[in-house]
Protein backbone atom coordinates (compact mmCIF):
# COMPACT_ATOMS: atom_id res chain seq x y z
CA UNK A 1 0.00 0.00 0.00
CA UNK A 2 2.55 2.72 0.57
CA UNK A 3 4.71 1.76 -2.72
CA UNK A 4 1.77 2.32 -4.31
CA UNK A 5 0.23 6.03 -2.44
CA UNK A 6 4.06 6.87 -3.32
CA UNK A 7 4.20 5.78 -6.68
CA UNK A 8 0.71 7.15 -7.57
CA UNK A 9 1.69 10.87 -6.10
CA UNK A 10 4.93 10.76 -7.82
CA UNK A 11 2.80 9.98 -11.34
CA UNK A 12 0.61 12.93 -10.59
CA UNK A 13 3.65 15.06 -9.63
CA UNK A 14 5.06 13.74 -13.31
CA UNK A 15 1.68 14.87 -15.70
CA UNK A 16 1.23 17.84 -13.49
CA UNK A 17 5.01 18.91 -14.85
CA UNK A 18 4.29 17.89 -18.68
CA UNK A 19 0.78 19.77 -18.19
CA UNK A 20 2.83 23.01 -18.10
CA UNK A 21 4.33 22.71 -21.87
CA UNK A 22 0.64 22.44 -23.07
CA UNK A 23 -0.27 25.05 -25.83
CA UNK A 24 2.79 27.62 -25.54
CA UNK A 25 5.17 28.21 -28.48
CA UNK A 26 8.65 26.94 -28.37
CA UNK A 27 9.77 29.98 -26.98
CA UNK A 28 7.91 30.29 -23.69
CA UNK A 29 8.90 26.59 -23.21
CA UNK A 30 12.35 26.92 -23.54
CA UNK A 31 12.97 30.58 -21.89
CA UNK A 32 14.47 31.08 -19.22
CA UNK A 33 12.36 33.68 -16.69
CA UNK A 34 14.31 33.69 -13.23
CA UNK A 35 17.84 34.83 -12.73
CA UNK A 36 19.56 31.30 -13.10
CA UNK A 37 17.43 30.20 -15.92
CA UNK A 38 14.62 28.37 -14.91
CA UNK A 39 12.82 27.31 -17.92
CA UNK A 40 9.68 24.75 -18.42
CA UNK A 41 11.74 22.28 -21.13
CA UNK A 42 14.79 22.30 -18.76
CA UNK A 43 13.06 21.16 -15.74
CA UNK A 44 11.60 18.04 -18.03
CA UNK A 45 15.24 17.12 -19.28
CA UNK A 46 16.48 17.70 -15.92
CA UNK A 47 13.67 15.27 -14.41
CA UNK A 48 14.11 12.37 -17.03
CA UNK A 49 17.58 12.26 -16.14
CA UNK A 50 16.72 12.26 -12.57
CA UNK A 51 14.56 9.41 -13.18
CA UNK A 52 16.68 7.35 -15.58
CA UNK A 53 19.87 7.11 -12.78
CA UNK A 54 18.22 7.03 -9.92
CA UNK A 55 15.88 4.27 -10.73
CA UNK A 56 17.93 2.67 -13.28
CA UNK A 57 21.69 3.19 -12.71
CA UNK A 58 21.18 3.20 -8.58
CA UNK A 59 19.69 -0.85 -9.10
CA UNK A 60 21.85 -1.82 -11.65
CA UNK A 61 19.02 -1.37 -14.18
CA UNK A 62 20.44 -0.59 -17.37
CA UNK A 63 18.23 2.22 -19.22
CA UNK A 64 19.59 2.45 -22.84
CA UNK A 65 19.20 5.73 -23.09
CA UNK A 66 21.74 8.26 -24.21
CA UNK A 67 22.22 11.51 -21.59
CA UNK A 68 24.96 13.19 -23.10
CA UNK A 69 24.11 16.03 -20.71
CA UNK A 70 25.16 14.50 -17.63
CA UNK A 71 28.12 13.09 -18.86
CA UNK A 72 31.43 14.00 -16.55
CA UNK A 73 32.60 16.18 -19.80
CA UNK A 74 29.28 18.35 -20.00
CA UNK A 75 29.00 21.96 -19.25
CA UNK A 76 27.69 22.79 -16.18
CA UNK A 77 23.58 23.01 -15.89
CA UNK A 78 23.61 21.08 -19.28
CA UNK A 79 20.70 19.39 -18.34
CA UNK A 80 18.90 22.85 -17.19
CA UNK A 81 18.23 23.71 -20.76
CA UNK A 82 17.30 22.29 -24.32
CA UNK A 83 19.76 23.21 -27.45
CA UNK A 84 18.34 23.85 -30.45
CA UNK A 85 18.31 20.56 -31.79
CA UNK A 86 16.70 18.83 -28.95
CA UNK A 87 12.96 18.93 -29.59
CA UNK A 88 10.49 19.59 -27.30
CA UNK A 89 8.81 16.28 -28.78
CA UNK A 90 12.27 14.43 -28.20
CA UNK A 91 12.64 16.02 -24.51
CA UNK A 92 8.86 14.65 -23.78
CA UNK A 93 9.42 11.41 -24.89
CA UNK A 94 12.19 10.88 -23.36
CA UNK A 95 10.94 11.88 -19.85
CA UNK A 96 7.43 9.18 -20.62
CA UNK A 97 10.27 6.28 -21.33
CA UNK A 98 12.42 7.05 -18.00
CA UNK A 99 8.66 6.81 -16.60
CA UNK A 100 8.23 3.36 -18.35
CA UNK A 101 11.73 2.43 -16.71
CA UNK A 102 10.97 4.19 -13.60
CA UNK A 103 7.80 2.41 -13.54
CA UNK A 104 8.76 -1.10 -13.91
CA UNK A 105 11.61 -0.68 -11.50
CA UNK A 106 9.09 0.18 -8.92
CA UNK A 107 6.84 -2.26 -9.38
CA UNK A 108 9.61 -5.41 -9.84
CA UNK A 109 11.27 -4.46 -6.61
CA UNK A 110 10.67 -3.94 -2.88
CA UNK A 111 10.06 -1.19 -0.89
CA UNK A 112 13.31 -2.61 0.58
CA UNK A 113 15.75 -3.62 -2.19
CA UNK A 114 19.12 -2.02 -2.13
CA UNK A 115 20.56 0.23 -4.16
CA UNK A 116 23.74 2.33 -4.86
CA UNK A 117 24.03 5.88 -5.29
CA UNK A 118 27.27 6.41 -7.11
CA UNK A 119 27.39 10.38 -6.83
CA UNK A 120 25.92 10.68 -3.17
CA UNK A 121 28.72 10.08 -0.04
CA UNK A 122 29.39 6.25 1.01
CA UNK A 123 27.62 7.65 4.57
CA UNK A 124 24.05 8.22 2.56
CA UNK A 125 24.95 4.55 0.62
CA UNK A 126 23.52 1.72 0.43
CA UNK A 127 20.00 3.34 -0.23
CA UNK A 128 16.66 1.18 -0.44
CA UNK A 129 13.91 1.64 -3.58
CA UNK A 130 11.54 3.37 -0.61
CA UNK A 131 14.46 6.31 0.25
CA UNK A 132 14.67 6.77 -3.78
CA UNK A 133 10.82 6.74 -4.28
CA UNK A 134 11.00 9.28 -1.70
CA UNK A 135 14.02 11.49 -3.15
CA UNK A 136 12.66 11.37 -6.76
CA UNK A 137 8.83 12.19 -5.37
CA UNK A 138 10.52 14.96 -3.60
CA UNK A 139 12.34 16.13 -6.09
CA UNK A 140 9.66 16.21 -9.19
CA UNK A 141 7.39 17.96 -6.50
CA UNK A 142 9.93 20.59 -6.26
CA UNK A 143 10.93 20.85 -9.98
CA UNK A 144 6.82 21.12 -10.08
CA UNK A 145 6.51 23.75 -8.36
CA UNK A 146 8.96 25.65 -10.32
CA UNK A 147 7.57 25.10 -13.34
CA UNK A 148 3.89 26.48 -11.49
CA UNK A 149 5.85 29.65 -11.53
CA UNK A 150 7.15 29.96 -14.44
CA UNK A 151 4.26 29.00 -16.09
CA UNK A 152 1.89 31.45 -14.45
CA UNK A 153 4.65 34.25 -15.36
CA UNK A 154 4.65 33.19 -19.31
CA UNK A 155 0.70 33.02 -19.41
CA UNK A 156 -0.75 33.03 -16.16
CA UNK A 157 -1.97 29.81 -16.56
CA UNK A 158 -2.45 28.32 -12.82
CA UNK A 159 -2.68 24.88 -11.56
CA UNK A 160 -1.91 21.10 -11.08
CA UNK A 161 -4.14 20.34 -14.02
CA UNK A 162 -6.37 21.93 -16.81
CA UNK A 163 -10.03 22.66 -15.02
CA UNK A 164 -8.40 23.07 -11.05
CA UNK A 165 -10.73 25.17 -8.84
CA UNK A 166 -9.17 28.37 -7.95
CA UNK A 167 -11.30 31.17 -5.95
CA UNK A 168 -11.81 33.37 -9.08
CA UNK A 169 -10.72 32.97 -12.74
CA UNK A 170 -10.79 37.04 -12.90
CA UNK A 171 -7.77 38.85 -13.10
CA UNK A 172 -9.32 41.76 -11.48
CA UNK A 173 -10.00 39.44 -8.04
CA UNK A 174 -6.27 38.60 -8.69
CA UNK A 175 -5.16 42.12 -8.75
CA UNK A 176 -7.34 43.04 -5.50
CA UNK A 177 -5.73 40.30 -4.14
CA UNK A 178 -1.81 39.98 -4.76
CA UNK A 179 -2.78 43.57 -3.80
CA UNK A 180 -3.91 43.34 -0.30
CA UNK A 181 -0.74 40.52 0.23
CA UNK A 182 1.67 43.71 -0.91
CA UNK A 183 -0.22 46.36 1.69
CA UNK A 184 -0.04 43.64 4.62
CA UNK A 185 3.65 42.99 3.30
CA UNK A 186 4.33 46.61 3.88
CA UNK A 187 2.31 47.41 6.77
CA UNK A 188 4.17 43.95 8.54
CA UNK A 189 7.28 46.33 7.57
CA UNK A 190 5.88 49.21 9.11
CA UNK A 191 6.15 50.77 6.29
């Protein structure tokens, strides 16, 4: 039962992320909008990575695929960002196959098998599949969130999912409010 609350939460986590690319150009997906670059593609590349090593390389389950990115050689934050030539179509697919391979890895094993992190400490290693179900769950959640930012500032499109309930789909009930969080920001100042 708790493989499979964590497993289902981390799938959610997983569409909720892809939901964010839906119906912008290839510009807003690929742009970065904070200071150190945050952009919707990059998070996906960053999170199929994520998935392909630590539920395939961590239990000596090969993957197949090709990361160039992440390779010793790579720039730094080369898997923060798409090149040109890397497809948001390519990018996408890749992330739903290192959720196939994620997938079966988490179903084959227990909660309990061992695992090896090769990049964390020899204090944090052995791992089990549960503290790695936990990480990556963690981590997509995070990388989630991000992109819930970055997507509102492209569009303003809000949400875990096409049709959430918010309190108001008006922008001027928006406005009233983000501007009633700024006066209590500056009267907590004492401004």
């Amino acid at each position: 039962m708790h493989k499979s609350d964590l497993h289902s939460y981390l799938r959610a986590a997983r569409e909720s992320l892809v939901w964010k690319l839906d119906g912008l150009a290839e510009y807003d997906v690929r742009r970065p909008l904070t200071p150190t670059g945050t952009n919707l593609l990059g998070l996906v590349k960053h999170l199929a990575g994520v998935e392909l090593g630590y539920f395939g390389d961590c239990f000596d389950r090969p993957h197949g695929e090709s990361l160039p990115w992440i390779e010793k050689a790579a720039e730094d934050n080369a898997d923060m960002w798409a090149t040109p030539d890397e497809s948001r179509e390519q990018i996408v697919a890749l992330y739903r196959r290192a959720w196939a391979h994620a997938d079966a890895t988490i179903e084959e094993l227990s909660l309990d098998a061992a695992g090896h992190v090769a990049w964390w400490p020899a204090d944090r290693n052995p791992v089990t599949l549960h503290r790695i179900l936990v990480h990556v769950l963690s981590e997509t959640n995070r990388h989630a969130g991000h992109a819930d930012i970055v997507r509102e500032l492209i569009d303003g499109a809000v949400g875990r999912r096409s049709g959430d309930v918010l309190p108001s789909d008006e922008a001027s009930w928006w406005e009233e409010y983000r501007g009633r969080l700024e006066r209590a920001a500056r009267q907590a100042q004492g401004a």
